[in-house]
Protein backbone atom coordinates (compact mmCIF):
# COMPACT_ATOMS: atom_id res chain seq x y z
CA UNK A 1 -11.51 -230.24 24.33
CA UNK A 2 -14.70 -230.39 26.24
CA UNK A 3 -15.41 -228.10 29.12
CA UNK A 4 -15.69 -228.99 33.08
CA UNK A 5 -19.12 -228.28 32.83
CA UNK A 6 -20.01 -229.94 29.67
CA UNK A 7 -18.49 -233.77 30.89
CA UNK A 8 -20.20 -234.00 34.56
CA UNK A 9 -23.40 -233.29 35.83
CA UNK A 10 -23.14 -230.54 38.57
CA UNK A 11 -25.15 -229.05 41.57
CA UNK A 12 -28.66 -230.35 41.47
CA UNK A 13 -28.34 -231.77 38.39
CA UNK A 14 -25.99 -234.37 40.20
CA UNK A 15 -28.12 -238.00 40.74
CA UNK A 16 -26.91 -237.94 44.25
CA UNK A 17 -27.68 -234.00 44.89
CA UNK A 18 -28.77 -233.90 48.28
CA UNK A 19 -29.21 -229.69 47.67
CA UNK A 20 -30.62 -227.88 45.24
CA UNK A 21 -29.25 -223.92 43.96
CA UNK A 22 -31.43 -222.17 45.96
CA UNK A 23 -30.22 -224.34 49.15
CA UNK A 24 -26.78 -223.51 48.88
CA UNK A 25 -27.94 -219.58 48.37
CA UNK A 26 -29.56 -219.74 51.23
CA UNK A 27 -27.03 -221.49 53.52
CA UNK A 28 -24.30 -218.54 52.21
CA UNK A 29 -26.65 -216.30 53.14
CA UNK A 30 -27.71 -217.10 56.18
CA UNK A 31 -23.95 -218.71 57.86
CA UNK A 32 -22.55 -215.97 60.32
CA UNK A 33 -19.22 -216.84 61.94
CA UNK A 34 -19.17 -217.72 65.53
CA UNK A 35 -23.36 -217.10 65.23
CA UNK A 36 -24.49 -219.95 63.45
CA UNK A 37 -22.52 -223.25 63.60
CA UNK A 38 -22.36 -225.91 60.28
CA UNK A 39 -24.45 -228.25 62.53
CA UNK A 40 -27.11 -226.49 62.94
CA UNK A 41 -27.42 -226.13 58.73
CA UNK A 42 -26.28 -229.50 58.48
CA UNK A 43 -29.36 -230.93 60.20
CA UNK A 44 -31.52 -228.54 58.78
CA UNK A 45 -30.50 -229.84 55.57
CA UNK A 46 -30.26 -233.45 56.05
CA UNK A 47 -26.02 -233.87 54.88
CA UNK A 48 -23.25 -233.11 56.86
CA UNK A 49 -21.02 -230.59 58.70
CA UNK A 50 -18.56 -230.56 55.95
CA UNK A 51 -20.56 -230.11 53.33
CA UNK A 52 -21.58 -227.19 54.94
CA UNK A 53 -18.03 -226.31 55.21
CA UNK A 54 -17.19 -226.52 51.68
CA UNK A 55 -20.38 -224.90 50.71
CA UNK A 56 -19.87 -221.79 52.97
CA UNK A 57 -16.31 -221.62 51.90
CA UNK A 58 -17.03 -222.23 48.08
CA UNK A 59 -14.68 -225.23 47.90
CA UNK A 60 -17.80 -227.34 46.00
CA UNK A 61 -21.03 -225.47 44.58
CA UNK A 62 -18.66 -222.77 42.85
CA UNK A 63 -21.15 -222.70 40.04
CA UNK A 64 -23.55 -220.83 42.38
């Protein structure tokens, strides 16, 4: 049986990737609670506030 990561492109390698690696680094390095909203990344960044979410909270990008 074939792996997750062997059946989908993920990440940057994604047609549609918006981000690259080093872009989600960066945003989970930089986010502080209460200090620097999602929106502020978000338009930084060019994709939305939930994407931000997910990123900061490692619901997507878990490869990174």
């Amino acid at each position: 049986k074939p792996r997750p990561e062997e059946t989908y492109a993920r990440g940057e390698a994604h047609y549609f990737a918006k981000l690259t690696d080093e872009d989600v680094r960066d945003i989970r390095a930089r986010y502080v609670p209460y200090k620097v909203g999602y929106a502020n990344f978000a338009k930084e960044y060019g994709v939305s506030k939930t994407v931000i979410h997910l990123i900061v909270h490692r619901k997507t990008w878990t490869h990174v």
